[in-house]
N, C-alpha and C. Protein backbone atom coordinates (compact mmCIF):
# COMPACT_ATOMS: atom_id res chain seq x y z
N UNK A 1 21.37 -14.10 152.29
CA UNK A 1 22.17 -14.92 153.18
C UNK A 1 21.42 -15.30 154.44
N UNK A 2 20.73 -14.30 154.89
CA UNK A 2 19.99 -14.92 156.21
C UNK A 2 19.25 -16.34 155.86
N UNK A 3 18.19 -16.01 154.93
CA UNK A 3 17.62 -17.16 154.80
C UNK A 3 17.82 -18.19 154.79
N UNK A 4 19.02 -18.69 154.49
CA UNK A 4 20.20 -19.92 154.17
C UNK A 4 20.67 -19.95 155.61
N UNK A 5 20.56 -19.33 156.48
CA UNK A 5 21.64 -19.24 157.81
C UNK A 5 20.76 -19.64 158.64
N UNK A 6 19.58 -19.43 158.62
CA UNK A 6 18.65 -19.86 160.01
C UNK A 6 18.39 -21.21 160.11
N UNK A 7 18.01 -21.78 161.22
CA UNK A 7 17.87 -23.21 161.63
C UNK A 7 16.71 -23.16 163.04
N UNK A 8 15.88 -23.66 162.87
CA UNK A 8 15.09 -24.09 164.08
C UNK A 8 14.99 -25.18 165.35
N UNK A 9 14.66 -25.10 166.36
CA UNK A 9 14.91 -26.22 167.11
C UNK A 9 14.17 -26.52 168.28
N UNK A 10 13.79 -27.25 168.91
CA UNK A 10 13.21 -27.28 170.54
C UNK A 10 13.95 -28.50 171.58
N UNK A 11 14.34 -27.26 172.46
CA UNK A 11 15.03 -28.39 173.38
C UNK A 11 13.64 -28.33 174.62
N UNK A 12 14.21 -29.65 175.50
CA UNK A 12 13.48 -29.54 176.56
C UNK A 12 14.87 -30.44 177.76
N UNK A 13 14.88 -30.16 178.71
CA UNK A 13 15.77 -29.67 179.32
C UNK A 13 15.56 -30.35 180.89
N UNK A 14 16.26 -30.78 182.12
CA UNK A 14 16.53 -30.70 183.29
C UNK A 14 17.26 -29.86 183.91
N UNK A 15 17.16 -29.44 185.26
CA UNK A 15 17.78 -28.82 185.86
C UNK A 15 18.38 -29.59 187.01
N UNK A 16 19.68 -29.91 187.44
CA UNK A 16 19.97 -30.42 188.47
C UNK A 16 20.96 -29.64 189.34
N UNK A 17 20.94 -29.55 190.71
CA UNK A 17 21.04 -29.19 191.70
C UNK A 17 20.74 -27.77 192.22
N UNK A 18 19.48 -27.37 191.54
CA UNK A 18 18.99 -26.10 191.86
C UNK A 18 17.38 -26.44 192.17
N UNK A 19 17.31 -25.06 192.90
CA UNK A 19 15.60 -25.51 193.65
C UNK A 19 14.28 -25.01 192.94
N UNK A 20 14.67 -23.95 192.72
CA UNK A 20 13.36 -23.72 191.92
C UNK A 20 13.12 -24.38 191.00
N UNK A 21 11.64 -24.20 190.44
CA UNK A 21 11.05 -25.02 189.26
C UNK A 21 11.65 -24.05 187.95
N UNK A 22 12.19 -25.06 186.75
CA UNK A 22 12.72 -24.05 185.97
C UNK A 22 11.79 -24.48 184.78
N UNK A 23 11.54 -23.23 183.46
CA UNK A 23 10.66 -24.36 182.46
C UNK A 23 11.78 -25.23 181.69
N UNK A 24 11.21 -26.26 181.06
CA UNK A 24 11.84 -26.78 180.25
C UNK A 24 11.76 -27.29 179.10
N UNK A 25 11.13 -26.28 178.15
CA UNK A 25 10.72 -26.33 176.71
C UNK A 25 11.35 -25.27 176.17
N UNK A 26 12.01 -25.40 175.13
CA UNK A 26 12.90 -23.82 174.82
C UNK A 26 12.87 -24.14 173.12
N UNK A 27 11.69 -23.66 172.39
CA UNK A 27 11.85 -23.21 171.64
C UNK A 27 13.01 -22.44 170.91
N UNK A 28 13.27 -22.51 169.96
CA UNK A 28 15.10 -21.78 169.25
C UNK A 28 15.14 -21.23 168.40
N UNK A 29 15.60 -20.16 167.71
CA UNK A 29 15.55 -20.01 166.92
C UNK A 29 17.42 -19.65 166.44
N UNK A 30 18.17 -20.13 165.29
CA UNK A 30 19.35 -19.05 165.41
C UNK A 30 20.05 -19.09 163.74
N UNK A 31 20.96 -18.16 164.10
CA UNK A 31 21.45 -17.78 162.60
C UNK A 31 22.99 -18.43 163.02
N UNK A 32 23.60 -19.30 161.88
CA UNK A 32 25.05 -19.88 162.18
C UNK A 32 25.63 -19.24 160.73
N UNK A 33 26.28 -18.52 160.66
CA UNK A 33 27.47 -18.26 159.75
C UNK A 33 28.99 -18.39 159.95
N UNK A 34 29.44 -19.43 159.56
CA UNK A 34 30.71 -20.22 159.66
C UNK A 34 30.87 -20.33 160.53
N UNK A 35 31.39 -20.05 162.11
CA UNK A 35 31.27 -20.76 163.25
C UNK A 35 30.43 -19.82 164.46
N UNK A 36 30.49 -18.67 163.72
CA UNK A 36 29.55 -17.62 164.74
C UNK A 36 28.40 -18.14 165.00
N UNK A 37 27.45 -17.60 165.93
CA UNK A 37 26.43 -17.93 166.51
C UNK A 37 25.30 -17.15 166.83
N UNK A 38 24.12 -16.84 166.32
CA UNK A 38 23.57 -15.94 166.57
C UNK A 38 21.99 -16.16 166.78
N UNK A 39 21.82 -16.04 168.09
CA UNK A 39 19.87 -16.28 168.31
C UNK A 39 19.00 -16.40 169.32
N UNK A 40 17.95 -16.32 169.35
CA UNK A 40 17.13 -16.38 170.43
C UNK A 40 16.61 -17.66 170.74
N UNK A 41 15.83 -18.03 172.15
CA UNK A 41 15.34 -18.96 172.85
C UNK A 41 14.40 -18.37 174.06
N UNK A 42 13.61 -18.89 174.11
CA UNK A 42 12.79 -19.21 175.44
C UNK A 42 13.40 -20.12 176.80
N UNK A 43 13.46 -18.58 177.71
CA UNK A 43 14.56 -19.99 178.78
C UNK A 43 14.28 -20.32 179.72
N UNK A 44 14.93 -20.89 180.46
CA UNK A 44 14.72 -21.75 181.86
C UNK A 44 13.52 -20.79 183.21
N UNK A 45 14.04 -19.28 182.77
CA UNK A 45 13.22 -18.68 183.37
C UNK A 45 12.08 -17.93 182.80
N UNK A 46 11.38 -18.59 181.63
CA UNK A 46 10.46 -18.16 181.25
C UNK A 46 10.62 -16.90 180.90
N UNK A 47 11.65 -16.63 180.10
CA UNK A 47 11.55 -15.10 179.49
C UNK A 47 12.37 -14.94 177.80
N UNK A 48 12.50 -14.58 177.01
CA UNK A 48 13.50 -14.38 176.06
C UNK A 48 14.80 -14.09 175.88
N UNK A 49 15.91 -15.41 175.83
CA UNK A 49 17.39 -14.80 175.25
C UNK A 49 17.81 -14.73 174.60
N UNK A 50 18.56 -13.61 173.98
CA UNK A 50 19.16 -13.57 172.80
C UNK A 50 20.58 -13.99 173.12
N UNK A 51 21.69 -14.67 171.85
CA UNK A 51 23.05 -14.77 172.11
C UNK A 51 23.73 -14.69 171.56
N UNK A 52 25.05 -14.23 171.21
CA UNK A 52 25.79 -14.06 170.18
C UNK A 52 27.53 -14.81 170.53
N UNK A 53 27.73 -15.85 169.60
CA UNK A 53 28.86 -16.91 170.60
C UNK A 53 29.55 -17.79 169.20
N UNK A 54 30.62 -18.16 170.05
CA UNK A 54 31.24 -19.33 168.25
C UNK A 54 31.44 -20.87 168.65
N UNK A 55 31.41 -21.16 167.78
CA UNK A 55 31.43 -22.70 167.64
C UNK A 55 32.28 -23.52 167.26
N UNK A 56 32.84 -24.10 168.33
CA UNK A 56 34.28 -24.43 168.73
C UNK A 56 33.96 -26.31 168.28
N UNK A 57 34.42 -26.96 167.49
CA UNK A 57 34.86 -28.77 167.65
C UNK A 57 35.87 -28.98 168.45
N UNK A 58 35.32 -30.05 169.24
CA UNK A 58 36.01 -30.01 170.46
C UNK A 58 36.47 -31.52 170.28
N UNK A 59 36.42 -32.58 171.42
CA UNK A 59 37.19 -33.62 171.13
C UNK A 59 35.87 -35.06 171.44
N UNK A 60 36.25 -36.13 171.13
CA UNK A 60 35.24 -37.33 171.31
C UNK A 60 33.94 -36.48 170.05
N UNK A 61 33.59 -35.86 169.21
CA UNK A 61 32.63 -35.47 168.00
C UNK A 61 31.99 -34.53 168.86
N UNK A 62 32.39 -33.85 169.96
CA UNK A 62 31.60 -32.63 170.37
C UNK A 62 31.79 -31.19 170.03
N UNK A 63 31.03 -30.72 169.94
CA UNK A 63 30.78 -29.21 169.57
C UNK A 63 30.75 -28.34 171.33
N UNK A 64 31.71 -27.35 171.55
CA UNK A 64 31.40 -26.57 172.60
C UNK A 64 30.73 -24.97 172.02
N UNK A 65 30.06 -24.72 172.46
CA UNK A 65 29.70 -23.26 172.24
C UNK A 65 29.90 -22.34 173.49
N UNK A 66 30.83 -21.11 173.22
CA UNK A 66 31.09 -20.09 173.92
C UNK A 66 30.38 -18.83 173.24
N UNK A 67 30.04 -18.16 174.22
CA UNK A 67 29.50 -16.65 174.00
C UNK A 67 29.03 -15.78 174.90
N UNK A 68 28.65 -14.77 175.01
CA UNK A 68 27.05 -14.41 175.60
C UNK A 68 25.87 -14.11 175.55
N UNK A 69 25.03 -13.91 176.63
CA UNK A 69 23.74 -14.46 176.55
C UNK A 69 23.11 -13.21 177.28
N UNK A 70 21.21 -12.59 176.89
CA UNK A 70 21.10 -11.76 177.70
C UNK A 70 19.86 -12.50 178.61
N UNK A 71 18.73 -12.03 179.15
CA UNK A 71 17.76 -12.46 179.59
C UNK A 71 17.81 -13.39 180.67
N UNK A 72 18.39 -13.14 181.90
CA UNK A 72 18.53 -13.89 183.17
C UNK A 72 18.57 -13.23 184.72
N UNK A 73 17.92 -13.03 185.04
CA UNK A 73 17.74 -12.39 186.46
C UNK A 73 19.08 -12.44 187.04
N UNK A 74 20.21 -12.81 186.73
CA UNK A 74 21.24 -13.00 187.89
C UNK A 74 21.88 -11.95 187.60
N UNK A 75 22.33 -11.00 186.29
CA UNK A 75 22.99 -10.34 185.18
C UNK A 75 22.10 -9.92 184.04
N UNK A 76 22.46 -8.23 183.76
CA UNK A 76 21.60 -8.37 182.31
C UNK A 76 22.62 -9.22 180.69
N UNK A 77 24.23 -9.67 181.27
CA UNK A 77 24.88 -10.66 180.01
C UNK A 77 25.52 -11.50 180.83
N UNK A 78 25.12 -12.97 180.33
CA UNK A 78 26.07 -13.90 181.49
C UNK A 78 26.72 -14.47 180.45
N UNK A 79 27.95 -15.29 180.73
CA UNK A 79 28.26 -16.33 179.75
C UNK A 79 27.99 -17.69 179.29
N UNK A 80 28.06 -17.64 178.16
CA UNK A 80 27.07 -18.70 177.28
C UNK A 80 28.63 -19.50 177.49
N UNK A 81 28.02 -21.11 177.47
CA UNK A 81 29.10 -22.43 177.70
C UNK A 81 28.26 -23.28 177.71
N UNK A 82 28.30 -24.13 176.52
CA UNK A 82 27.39 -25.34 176.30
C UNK A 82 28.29 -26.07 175.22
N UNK A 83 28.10 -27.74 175.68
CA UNK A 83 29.01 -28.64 175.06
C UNK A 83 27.53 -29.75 174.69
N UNK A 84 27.89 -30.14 172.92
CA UNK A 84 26.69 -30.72 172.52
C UNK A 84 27.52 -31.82 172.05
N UNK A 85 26.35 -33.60 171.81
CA UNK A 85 26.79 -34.86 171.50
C UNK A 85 25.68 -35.14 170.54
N UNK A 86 25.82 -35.25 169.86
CA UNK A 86 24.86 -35.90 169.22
C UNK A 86 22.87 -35.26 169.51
N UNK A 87 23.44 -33.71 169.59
CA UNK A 87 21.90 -33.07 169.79
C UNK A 87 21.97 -33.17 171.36
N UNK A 88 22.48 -33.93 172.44
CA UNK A 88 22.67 -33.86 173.53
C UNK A 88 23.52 -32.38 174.04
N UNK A 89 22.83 -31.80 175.12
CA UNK A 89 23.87 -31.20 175.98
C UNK A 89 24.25 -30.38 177.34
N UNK A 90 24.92 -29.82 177.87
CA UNK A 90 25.13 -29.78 178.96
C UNK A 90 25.78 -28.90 179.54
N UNK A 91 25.11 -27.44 180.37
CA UNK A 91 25.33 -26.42 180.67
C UNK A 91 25.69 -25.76 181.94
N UNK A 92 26.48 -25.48 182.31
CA UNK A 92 26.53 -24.68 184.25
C UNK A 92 25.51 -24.31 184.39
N UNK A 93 24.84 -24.09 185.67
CA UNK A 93 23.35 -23.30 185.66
C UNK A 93 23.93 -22.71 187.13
N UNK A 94 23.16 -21.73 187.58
CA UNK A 94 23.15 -21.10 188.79
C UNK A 94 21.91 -20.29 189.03
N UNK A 95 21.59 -20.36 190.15
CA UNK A 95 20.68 -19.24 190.81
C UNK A 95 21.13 -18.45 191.98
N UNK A 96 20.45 -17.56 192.07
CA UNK A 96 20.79 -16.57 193.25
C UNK A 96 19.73 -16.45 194.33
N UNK A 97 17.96 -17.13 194.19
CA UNK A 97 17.39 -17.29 195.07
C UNK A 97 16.38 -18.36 194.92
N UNK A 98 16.63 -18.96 196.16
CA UNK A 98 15.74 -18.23 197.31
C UNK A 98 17.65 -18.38 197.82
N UNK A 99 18.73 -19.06 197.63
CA UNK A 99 19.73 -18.89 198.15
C UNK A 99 20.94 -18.73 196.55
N UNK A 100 21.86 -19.00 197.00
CA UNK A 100 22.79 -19.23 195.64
C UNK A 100 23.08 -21.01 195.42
N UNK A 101 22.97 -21.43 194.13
CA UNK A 101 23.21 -22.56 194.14
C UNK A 101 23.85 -22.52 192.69
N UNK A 102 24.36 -23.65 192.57
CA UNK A 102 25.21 -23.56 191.41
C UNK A 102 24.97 -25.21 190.67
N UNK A 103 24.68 -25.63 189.53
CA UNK A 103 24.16 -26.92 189.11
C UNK A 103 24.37 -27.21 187.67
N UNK A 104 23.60 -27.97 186.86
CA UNK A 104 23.73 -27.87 185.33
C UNK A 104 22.14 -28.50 185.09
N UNK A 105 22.32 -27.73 183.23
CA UNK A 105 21.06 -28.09 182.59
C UNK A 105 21.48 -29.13 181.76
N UNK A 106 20.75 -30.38 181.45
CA UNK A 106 21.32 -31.25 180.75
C UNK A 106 20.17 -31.34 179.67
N UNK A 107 19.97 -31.67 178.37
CA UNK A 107 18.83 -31.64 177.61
C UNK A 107 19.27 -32.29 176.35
N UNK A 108 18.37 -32.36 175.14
CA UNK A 108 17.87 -32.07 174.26
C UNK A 108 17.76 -31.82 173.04
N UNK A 109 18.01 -31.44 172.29
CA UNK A 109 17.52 -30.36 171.29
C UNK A 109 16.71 -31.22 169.72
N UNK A 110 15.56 -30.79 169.22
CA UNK A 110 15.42 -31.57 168.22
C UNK A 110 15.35 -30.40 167.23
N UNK A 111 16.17 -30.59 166.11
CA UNK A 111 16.16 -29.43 165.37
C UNK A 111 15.35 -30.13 163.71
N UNK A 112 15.15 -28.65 163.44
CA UNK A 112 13.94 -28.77 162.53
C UNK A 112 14.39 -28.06 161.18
């Protein structure tokens, strides 16, 4: 079953209204079994997250994904919330320094 479940992908990504430089190439990797969600990425802060979340159809042909997520300096689990269009999509973002700011990632994804 795994084998059948995995899917590959690379997003690349903006960050808006936050200051630091964030990366924005995120390699993907994840496992989908019926609406669950399960996988890793390379993230905004240059480190490894894993996530485990479900996959909600939402309205206008979008997909929202809820879950959580580990690998982020703010928290060792934050919550995962991302709404996708057509491979497009669009995430809350926040940081905590050099001050607190609060913004979104908008991106991407080309899956493979």
């Amino acid at each position: 079953m795994i084998s059948t479940c995995m899917s590959f992908a690379l997003a690349v990504s903006i960050h808006v209204g936050l200051e630091q430089g964030y990366n924005s190439i995120h390699p993907h990797a994840r496992c989908t079994v019926d609406n669950t969600i399960v996988g890793v990425y390379y993230n905004s802060e240059k480190t490894v997250s894993s996530y485990v979340g479900y996959e909600l159809d939402t309205w206008f042909d979008t997909t929202t994904e809820v879950g959580i997520v580990t690998g982020y300096s703010g928290a060792k689990i934050v919550p995962l919330f991302r709404v996708i269009k057509d491979n497009w999509f669009i995430t809350p973002a926040y940081e905590t320094k050099p001050r607190s700011n609060v913004g979104i990632t908008i991106g991407y994804e080309f899956k493979y």
